[in-house]
N, C-alpha and C. Protein backbone atom coordinates (compact mmCIF):
# COMPACT_ATOMS: atom_id res chain seq x y z
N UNK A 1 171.53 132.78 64.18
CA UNK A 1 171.18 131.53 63.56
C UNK A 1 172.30 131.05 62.62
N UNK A 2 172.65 131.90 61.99
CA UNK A 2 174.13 131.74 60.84
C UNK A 2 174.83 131.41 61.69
N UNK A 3 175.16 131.71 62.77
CA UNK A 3 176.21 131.42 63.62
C UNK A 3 176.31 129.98 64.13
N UNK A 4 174.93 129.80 64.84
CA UNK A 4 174.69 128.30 64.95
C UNK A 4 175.26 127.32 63.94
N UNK A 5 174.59 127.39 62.84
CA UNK A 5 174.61 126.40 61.83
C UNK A 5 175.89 126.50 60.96
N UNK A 6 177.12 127.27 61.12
CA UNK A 6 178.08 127.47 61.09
C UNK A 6 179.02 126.53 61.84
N UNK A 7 178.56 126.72 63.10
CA UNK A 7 178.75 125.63 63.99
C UNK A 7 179.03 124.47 64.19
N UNK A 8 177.58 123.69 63.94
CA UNK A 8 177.47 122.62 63.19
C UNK A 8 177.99 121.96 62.05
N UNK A 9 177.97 122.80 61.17
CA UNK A 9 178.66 122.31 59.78
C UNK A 9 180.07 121.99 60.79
N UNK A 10 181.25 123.39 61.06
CA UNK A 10 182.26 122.75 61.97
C UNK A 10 182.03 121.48 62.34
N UNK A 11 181.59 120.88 63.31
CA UNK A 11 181.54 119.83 64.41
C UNK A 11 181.35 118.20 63.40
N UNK A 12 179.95 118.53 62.22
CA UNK A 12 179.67 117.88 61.34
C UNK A 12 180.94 117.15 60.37
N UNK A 13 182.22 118.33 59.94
CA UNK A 13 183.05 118.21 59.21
C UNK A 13 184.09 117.69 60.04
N UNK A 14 184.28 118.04 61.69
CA UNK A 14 185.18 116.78 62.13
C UNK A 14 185.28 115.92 62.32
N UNK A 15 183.72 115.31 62.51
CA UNK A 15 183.63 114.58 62.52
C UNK A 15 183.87 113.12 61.56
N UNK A 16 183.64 113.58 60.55
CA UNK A 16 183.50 113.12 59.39
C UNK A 16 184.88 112.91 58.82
N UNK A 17 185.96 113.11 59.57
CA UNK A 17 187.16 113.13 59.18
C UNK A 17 187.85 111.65 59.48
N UNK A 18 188.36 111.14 58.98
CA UNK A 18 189.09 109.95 59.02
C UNK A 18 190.64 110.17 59.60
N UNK A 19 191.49 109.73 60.91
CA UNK A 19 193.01 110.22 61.10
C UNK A 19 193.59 108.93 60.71
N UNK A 20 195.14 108.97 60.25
CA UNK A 20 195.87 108.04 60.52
C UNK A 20 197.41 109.07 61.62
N UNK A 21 197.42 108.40 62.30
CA UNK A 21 198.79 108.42 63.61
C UNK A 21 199.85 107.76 63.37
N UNK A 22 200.92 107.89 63.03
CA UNK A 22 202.36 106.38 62.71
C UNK A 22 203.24 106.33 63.45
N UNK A 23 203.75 105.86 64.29
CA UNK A 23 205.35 105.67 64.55
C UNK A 23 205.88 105.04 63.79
N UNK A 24 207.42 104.48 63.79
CA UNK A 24 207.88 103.71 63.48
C UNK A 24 209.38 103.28 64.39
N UNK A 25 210.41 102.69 64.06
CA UNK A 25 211.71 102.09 64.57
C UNK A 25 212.12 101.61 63.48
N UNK A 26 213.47 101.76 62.89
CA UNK A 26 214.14 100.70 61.88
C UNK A 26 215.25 100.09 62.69
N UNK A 27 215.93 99.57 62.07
CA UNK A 27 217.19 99.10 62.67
C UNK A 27 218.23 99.81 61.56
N UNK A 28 219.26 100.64 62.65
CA UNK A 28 220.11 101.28 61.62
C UNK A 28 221.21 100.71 60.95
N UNK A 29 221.05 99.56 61.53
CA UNK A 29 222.65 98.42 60.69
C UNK A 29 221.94 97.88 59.38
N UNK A 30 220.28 98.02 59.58
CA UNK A 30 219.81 97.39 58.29
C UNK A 30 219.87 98.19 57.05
N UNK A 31 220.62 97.89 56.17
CA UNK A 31 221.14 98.73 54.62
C UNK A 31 220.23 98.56 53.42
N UNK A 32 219.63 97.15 53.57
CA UNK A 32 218.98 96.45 52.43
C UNK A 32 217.28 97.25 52.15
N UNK A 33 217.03 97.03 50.91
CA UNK A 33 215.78 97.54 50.58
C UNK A 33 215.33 96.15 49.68
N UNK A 34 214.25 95.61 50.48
CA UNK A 34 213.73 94.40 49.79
C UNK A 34 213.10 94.57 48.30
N UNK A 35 213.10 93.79 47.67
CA UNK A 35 212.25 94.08 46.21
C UNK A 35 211.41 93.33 45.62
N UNK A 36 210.95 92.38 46.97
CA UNK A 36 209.93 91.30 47.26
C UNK A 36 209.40 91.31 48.24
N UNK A 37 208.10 91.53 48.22
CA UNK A 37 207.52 91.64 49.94
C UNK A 37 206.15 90.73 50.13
N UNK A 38 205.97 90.00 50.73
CA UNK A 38 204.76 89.07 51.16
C UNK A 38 204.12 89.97 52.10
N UNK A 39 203.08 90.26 51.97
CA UNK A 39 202.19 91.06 52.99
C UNK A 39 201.03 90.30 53.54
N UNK A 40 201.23 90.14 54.78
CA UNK A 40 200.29 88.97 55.69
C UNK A 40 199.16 89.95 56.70
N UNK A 41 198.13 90.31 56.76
CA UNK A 41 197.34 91.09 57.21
C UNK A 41 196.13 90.31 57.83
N UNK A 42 196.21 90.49 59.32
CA UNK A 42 195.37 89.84 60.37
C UNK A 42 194.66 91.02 61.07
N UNK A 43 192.98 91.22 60.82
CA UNK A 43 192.26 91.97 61.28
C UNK A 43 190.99 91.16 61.89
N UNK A 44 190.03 92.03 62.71
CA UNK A 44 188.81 91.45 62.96
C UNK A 44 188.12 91.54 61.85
N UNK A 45 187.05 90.28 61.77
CA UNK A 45 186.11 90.13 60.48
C UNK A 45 185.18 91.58 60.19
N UNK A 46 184.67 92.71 60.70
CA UNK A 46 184.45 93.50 60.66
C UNK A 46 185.42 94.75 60.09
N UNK A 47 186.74 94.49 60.16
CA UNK A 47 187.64 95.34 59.54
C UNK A 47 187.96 94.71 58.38
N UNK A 48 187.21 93.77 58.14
CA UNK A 48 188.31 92.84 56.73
C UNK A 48 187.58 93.93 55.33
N UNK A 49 186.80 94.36 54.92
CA UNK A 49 187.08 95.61 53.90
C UNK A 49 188.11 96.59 53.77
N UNK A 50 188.90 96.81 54.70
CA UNK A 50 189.60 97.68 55.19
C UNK A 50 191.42 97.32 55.35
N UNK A 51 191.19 95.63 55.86
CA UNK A 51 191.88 95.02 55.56
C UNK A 51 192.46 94.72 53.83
N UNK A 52 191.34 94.39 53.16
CA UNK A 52 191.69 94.16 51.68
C UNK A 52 191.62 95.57 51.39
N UNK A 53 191.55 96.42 51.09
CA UNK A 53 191.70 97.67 50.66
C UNK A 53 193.28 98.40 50.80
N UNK A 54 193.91 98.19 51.99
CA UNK A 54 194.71 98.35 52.23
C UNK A 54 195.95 97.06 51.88
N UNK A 55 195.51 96.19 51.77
CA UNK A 55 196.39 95.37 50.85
C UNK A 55 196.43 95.43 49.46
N UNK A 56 195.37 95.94 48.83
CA UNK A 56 195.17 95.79 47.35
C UNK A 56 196.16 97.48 46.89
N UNK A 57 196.12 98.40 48.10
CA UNK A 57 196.41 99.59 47.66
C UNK A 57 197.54 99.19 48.07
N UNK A 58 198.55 99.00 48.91
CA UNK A 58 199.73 98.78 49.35
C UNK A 58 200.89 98.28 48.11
N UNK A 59 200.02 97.01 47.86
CA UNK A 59 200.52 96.46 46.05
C UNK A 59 201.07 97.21 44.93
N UNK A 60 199.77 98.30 44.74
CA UNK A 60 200.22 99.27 44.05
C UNK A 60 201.22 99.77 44.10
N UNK A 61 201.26 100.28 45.37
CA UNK A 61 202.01 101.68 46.11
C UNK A 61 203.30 100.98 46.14
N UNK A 62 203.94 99.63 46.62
CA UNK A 62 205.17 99.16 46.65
C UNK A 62 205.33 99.01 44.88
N UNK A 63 204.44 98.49 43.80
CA UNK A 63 204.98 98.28 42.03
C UNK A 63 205.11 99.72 41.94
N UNK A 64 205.02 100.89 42.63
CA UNK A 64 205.19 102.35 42.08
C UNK A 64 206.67 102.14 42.37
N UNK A 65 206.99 101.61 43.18
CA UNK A 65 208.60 102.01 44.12
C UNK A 65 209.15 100.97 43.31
N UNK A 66 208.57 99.76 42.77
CA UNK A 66 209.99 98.38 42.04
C UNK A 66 209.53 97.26 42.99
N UNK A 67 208.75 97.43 43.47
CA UNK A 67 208.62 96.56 44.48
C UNK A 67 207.76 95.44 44.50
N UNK A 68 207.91 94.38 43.91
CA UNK A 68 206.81 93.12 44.03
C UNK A 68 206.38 92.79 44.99
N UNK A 69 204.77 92.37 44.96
CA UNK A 69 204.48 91.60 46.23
C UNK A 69 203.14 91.04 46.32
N UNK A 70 202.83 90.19 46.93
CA UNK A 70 201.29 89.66 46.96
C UNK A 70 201.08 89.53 48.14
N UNK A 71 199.45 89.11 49.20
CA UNK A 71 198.93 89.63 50.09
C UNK A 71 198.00 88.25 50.68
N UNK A 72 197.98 88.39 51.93
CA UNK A 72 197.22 87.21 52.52
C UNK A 72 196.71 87.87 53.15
N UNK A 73 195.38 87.59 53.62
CA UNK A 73 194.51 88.93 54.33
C UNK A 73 193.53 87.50 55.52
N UNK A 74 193.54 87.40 56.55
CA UNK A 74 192.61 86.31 57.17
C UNK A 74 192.55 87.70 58.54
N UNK A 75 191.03 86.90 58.85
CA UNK A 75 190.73 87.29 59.83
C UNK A 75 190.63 86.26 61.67
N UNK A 76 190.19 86.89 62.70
CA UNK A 76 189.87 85.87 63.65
C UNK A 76 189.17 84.89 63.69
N UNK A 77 188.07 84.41 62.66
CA UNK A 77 187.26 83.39 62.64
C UNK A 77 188.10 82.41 61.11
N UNK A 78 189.21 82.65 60.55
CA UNK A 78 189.67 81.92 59.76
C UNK A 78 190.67 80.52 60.63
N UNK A 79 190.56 79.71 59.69
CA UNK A 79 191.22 78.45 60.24
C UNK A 79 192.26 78.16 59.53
N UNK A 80 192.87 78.76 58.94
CA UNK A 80 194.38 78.38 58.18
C UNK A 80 195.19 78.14 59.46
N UNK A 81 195.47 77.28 58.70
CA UNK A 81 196.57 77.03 59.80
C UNK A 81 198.23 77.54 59.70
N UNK A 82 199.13 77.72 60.75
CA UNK A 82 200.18 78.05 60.79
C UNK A 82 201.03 77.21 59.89
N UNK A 83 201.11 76.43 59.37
CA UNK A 83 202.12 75.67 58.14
C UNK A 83 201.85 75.99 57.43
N UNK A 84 199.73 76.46 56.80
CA UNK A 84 199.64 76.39 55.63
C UNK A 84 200.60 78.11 55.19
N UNK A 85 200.19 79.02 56.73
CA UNK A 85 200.48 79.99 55.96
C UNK A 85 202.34 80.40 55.69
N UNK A 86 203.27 79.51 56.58
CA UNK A 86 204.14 79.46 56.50
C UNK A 86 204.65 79.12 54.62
N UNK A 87 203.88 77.97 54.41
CA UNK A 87 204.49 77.78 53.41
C UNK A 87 203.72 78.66 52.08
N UNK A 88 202.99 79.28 52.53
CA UNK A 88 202.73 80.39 51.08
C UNK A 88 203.68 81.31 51.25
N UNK A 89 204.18 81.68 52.32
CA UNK A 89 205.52 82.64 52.03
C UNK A 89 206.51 82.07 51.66
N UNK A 90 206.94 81.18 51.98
CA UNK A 90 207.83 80.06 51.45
C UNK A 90 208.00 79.99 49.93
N UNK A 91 206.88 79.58 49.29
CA UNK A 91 206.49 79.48 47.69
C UNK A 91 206.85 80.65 47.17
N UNK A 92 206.19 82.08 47.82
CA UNK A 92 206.49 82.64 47.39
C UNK A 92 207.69 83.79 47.32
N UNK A 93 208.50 83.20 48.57
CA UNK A 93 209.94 83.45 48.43
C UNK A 93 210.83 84.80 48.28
N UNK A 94 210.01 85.82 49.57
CA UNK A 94 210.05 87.17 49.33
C UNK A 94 211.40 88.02 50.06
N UNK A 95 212.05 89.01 49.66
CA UNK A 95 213.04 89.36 50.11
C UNK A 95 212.66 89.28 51.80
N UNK A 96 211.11 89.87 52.03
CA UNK A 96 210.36 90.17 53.89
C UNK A 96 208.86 89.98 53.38
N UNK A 97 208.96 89.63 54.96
CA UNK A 97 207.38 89.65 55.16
C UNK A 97 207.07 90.87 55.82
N UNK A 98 205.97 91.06 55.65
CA UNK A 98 205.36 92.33 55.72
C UNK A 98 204.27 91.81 56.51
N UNK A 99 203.97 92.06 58.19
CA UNK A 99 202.80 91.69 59.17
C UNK A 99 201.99 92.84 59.42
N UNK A 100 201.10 92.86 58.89
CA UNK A 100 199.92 93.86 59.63
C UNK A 100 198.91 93.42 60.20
N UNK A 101 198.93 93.80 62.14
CA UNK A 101 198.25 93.34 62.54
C UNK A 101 197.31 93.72 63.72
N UNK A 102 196.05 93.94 63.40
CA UNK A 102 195.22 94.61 64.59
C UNK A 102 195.41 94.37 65.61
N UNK A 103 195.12 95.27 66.60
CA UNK A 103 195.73 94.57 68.02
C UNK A 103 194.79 95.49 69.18
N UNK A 104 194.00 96.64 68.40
CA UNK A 104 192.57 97.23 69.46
C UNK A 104 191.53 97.55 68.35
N UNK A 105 190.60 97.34 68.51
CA UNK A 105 189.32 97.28 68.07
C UNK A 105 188.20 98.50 68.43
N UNK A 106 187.46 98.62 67.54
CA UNK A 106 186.48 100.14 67.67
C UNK A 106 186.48 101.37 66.56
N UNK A 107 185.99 102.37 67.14
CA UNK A 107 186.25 103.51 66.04
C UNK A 107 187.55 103.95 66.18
N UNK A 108 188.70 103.46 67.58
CA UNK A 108 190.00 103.94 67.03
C UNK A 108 190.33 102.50 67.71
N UNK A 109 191.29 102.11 66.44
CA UNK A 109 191.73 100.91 65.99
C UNK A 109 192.92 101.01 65.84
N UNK A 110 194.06 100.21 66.28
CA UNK A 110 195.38 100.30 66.06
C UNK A 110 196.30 99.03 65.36
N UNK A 111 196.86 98.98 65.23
CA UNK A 111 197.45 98.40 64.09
C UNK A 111 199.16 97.96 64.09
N UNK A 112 199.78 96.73 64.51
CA UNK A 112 201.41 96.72 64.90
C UNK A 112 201.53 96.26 63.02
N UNK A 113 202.58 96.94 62.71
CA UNK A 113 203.44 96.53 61.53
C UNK A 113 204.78 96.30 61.80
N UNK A 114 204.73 95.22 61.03
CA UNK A 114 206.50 94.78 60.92
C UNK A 114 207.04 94.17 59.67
N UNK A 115 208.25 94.69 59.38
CA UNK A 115 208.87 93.51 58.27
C UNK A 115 210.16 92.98 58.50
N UNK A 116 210.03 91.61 58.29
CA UNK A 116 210.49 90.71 58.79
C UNK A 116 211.51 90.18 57.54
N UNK A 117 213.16 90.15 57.79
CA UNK A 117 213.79 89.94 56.91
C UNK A 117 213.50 88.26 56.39
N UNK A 118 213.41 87.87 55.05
CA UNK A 118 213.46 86.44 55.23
C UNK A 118 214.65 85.44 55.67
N UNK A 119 216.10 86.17 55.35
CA UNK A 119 217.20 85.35 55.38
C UNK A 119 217.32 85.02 56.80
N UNK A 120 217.31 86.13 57.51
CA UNK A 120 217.54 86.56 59.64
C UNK A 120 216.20 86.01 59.61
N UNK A 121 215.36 85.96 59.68
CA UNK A 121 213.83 86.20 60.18
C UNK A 121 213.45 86.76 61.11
N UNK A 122 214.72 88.11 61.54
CA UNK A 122 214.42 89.19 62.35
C UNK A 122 213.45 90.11 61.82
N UNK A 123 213.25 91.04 62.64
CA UNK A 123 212.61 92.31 62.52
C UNK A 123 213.34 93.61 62.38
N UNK A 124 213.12 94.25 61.21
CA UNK A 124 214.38 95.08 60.75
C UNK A 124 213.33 96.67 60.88
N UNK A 125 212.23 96.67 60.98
CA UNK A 125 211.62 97.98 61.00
C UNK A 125 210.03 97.33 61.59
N UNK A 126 209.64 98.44 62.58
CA UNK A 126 208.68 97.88 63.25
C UNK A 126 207.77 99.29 63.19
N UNK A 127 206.44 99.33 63.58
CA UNK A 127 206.02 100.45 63.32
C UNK A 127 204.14 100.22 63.98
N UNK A 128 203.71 101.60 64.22
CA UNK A 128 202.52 101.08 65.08
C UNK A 128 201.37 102.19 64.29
N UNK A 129 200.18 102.22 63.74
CA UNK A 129 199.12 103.08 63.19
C UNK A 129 197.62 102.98 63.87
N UNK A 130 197.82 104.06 64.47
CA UNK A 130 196.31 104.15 65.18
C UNK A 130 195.48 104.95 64.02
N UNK A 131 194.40 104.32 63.72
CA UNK A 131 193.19 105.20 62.68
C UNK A 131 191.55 105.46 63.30
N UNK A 132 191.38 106.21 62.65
CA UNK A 132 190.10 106.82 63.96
C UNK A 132 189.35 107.27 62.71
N UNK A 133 187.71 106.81 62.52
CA UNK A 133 186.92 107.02 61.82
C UNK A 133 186.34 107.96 62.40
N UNK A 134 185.55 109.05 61.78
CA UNK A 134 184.52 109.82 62.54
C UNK A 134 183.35 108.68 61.77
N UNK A 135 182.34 109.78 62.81
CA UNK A 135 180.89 109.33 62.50
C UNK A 135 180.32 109.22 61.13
N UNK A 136 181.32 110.26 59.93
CA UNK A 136 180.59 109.86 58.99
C UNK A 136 181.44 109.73 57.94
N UNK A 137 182.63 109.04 58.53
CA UNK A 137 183.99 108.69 57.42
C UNK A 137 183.73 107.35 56.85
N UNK A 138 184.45 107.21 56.10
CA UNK A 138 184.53 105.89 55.56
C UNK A 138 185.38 105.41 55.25
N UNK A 139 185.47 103.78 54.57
CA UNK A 139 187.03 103.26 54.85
C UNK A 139 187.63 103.62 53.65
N UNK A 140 186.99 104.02 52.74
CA UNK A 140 188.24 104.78 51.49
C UNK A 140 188.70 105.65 52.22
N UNK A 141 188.29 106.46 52.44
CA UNK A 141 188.85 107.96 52.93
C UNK A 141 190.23 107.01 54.11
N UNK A 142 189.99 106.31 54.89
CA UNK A 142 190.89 105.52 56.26
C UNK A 142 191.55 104.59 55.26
N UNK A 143 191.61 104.00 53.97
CA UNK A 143 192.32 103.37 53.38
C UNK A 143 193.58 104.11 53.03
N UNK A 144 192.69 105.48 52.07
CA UNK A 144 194.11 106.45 51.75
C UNK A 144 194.79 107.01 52.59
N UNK A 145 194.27 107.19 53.20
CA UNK A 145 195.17 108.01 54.53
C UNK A 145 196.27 106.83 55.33
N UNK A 146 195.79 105.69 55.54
CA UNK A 146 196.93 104.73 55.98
C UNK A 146 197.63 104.42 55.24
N UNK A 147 197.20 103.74 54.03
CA UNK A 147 198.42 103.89 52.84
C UNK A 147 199.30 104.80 52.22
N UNK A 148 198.73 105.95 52.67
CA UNK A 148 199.78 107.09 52.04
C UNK A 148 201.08 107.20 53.46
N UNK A 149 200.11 107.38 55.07
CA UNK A 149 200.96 106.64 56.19
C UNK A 149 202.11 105.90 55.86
N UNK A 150 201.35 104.82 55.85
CA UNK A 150 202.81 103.92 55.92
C UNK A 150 203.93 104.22 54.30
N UNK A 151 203.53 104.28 53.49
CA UNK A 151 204.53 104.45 52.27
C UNK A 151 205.28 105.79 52.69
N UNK A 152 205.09 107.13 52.76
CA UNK A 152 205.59 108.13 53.85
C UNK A 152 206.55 107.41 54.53
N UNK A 153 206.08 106.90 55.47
CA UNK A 153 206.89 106.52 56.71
C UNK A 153 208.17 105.47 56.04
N UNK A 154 207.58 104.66 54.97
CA UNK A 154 208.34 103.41 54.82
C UNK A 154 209.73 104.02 53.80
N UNK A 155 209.21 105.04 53.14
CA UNK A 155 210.24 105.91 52.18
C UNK A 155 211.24 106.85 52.98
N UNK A 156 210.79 107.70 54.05
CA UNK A 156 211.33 108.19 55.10
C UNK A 156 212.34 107.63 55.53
N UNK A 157 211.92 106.50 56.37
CA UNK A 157 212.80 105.25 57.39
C UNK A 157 213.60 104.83 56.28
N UNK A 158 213.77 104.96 54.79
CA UNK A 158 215.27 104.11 54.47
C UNK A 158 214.42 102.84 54.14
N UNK A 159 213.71 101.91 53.85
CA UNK A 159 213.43 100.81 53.94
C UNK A 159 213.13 100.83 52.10
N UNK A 160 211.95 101.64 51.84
CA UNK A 160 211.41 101.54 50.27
C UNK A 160 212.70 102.56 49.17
């Protein structure tokens, strides 16, 4: 019986586990480390807690490094339009933009990131995060774990 319910607890506790997965790509001619970043974050309306969580923590995590930045967070049922959001980056006039953007839906959900130089308006580091809730995770637990992800990755790659 100990054995059983031993078991369980196991199966119970993986479940319950939250993953984050990262790749990334930089570009190795790129030298610069921005010290302004606009962060633009497009999720389904069902991920938008998760969405702001991870923008509000990101904020932090770049003022730990020197790094300014503020956050636009819309989902698929928003109607901003493409000028309006052009010109809030504009205003606010950031070394890159910073795109995070859902792109599969479910309990594993993936995620394309990019930042986008403002001067080029190339793509200087690109990067992809699959996150996978268990059954009894939650999105703090999938907040920290992607944010600690990408800052990792973004300190790694030369970029922060």
């Amino acid at each position: 019986m100990k054995q059983l319910l031993s078991f369980i607890a196991i199966i119970m506790l993986l479940q319950s586990c939250a993953t984050v997965n990262i790749n990334s790509n930089k570009d190795p001619n790129y030298t610069q480390k921005p010290k302004k970043i606009y962060i633009e974050i497009k999720c389904k309306k069902d991920m938008r807690p998760f969405g702001q969580g991870l923008a509000n923590g990101l904020k932090t995590d770049f003022e730990s490094k020197g790094v300014s930045s503020i956050s636009q967070l819309y989902d698929d049922l928003d109607l901003e339009s493409a000028e309006n959001l052009e010109k809030k980056v504009s205003d606010y006039a950031p070394d890159a933009v910073f795109l995070i953007k859902q792109t599969v839906y479910g309990d594993q959900s993936t995620f394309e990131l990019g930042l986008i130089d403002s001067k080029t308006k190339k793509f200087f580091w690109k990067s992809e995060i699959v996150t996978t809730m268990g059954t009894y995770g939650d999105f703090d637990e999938l907040i920290n774990k992607a944010r600690k992800a990408i800052l990792t990755r973004l300190t790694a790659d030369g970029v922060l």
